[in-house]
C-alpha atoms as a PDB file:
ATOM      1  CA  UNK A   1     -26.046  24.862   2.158  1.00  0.00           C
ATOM      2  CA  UNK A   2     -23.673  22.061   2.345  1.00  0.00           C
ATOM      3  CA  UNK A   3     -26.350  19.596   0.853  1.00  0.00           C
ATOM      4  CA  UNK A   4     -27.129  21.606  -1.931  1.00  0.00           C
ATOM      5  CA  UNK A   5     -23.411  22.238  -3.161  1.00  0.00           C
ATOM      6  CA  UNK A   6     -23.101  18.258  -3.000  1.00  0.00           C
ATOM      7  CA  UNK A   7     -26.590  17.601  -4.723  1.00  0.00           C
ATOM      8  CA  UNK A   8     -25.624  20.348  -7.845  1.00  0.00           C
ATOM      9  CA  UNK A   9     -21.500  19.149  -7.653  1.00  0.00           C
ATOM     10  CA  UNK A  10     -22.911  15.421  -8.611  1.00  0.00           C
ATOM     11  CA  UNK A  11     -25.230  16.689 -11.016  1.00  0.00           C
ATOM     12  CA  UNK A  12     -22.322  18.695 -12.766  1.00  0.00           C
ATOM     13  CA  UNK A  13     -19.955  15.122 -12.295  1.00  0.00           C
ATOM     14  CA  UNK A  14     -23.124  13.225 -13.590  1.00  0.00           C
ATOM     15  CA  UNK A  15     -22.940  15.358 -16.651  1.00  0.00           C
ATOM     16  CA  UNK A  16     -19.495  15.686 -17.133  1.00  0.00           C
ATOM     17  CA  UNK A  17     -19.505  11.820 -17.024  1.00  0.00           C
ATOM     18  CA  UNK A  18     -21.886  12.352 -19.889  1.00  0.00           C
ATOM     19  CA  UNK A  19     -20.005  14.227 -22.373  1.00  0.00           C
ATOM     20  CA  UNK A  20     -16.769  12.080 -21.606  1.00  0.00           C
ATOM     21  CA  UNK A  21     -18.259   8.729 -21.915  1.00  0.00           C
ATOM     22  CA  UNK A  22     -19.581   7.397 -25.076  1.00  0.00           C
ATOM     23  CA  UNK A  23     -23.134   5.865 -24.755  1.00  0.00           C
ATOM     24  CA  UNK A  24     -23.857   7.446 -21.323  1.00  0.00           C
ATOM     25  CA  UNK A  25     -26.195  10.144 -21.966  1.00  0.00           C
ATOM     26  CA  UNK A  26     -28.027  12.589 -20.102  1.00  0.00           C
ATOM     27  CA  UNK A  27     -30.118  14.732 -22.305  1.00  0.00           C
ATOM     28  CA  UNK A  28     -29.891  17.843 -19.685  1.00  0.00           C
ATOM     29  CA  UNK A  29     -28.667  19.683 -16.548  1.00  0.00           C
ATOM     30  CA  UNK A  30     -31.803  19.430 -15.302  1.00  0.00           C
ATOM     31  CA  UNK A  31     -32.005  15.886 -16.119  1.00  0.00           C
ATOM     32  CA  UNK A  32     -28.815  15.343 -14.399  1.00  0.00           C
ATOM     33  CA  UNK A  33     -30.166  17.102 -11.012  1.00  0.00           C
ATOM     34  CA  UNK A  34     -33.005  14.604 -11.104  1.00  0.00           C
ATOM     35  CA  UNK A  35     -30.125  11.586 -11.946  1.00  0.00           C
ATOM     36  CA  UNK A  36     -27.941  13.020  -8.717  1.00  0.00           C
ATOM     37  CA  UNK A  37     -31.247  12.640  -6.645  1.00  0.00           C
ATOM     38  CA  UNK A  38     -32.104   9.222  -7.403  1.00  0.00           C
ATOM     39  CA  UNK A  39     -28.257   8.092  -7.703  1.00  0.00           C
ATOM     40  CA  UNK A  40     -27.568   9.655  -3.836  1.00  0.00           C
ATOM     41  CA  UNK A  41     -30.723   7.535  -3.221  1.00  0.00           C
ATOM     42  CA  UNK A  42     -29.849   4.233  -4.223  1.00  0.00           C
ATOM     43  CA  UNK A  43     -26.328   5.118  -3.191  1.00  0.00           C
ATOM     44  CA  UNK A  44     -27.712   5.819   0.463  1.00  0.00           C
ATOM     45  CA  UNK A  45     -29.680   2.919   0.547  1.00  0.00           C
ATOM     46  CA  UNK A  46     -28.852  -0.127  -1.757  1.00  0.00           C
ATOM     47  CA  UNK A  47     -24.807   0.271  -2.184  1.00  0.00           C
ATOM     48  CA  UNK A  48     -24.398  -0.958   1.433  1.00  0.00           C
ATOM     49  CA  UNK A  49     -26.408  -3.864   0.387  1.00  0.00           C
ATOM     50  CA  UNK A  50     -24.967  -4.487  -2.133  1.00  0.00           C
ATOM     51  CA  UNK A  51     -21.509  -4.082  -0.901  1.00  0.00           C
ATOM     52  CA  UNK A  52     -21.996  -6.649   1.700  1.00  0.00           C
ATOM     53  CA  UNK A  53     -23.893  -9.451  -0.789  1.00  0.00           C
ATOM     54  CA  UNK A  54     -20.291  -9.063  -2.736  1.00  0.00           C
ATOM     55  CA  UNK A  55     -17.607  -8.382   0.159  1.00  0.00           C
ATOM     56  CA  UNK A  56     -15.939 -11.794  -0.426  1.00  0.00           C
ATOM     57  CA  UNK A  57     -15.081 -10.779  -4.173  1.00  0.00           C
ATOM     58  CA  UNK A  58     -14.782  -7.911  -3.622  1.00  0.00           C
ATOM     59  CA  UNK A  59     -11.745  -8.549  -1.448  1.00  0.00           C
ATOM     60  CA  UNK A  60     -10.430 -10.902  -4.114  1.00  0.00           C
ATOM     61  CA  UNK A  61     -10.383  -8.002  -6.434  1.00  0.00           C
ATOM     62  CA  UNK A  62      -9.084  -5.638  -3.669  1.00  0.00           C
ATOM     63  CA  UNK A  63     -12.036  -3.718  -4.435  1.00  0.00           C
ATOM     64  CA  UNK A  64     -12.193  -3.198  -7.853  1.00  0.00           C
ATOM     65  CA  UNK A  65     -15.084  -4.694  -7.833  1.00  0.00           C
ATOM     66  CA  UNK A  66     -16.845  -1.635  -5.916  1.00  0.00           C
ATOM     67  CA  UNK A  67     -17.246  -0.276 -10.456  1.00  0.00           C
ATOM     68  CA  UNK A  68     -19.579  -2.705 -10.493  1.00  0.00           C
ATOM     69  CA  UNK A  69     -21.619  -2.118  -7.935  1.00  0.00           C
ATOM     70  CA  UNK A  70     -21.666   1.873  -9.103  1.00  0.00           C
ATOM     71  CA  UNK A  71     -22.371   0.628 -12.457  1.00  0.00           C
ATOM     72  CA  UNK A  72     -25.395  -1.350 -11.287  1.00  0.00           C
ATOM     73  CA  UNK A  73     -26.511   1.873  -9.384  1.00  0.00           C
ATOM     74  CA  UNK A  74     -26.106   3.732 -12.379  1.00  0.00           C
ATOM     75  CA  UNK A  75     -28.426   1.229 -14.486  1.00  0.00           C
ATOM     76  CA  UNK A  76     -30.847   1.231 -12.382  1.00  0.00           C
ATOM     77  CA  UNK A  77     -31.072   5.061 -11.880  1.00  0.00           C
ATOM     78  CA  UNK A  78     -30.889   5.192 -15.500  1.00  0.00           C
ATOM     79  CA  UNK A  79     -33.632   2.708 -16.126  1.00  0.00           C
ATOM     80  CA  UNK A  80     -35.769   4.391 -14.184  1.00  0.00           C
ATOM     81  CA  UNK A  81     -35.620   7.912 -15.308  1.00  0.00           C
ATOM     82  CA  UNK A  82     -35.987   8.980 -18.745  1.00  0.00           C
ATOM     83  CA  UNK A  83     -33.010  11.277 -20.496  1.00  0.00           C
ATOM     84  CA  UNK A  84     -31.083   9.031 -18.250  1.00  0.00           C
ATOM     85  CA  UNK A  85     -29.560   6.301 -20.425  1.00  0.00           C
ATOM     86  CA  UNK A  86     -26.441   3.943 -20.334  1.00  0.00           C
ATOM     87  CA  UNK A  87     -26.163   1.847 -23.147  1.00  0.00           C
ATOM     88  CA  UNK A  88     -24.620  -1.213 -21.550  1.00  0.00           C
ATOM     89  CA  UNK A  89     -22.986  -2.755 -18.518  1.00  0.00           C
ATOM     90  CA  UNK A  90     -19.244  -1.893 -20.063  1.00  0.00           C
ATOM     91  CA  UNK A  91     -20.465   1.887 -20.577  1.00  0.00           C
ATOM     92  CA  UNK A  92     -21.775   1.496 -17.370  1.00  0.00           C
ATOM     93  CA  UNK A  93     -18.441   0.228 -15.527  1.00  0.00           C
ATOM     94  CA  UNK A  94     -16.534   2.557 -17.161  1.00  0.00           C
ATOM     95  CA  UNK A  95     -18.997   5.617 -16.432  1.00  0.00           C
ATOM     96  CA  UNK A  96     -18.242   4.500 -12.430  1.00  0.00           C
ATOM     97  CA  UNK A  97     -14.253   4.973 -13.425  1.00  0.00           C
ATOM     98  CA  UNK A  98     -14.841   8.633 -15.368  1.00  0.00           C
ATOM     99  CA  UNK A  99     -16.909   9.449 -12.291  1.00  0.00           C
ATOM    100  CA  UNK A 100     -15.150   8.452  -9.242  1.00  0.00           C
ATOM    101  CA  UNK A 101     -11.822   9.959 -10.905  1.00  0.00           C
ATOM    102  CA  UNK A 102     -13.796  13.087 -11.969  1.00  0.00           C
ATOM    103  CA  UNK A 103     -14.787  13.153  -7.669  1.00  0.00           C
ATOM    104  CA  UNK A 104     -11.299  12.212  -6.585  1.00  0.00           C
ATOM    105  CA  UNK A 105      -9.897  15.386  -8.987  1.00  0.00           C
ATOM    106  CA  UNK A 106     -12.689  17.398  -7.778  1.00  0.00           C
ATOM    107  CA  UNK A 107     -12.022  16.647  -4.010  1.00  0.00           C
ATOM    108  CA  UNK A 108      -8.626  17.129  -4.669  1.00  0.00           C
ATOM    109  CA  UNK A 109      -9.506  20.688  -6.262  1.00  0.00           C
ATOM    110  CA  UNK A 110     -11.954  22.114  -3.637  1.00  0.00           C
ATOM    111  CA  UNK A 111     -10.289  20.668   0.250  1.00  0.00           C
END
């Protein structure tokens, strides 16, 4: 039950992201389930890679530079699924803000 409340709560952040954001688009709900699937994927298995490959700027930039590394899990999710679409690396970055603020609030709303 637990997983399925966090699978449809990142679709509905995914989507929100959406209609905030100009040039990040996802063209449905249903398209955003599919996005929060293969975002929680590469998010389960390629941030941690990632995050290590850029630890030592990353603790330059006291870890602002953990956007980026959303942002290039959100291009490649959305390069690899259709109605899925980010139109460049500065929609990209700032989709990572709109959604890790949109998680904080919603973490903040629901514990």
């Amino acid at each position: 039950m637990n997983l399925l409340i966090l699978w449809l709560s990142s679709a509905l952040l995914l989507y929100l992201t959406a209609i905030i954001v100009p040039g990040f688009k996802i063209t449905s709900f249903p398209r955003a389930l599919i996005a929060a699937i293969i975002v929680g994927f590469f998010n389960m298995f390629l941030k941690p890679i990632l995050l290590l490959l850029t630890l030592p700027i990353n603790i330059i930039t006291l870890g602002l530079f953990t956007f980026v590394v959303n942002a290039i899990i959100l291009r490649i999710s959305a390069g690899i699924m259709k109605g899925f679409d980010i139109s460049g690396w500065m929609t990209a970055i700032l989709g990572a803000m709109v959604m890790t603020l949109l998680q904080l609030a919603a973490h903040w709303l629901f514990t």
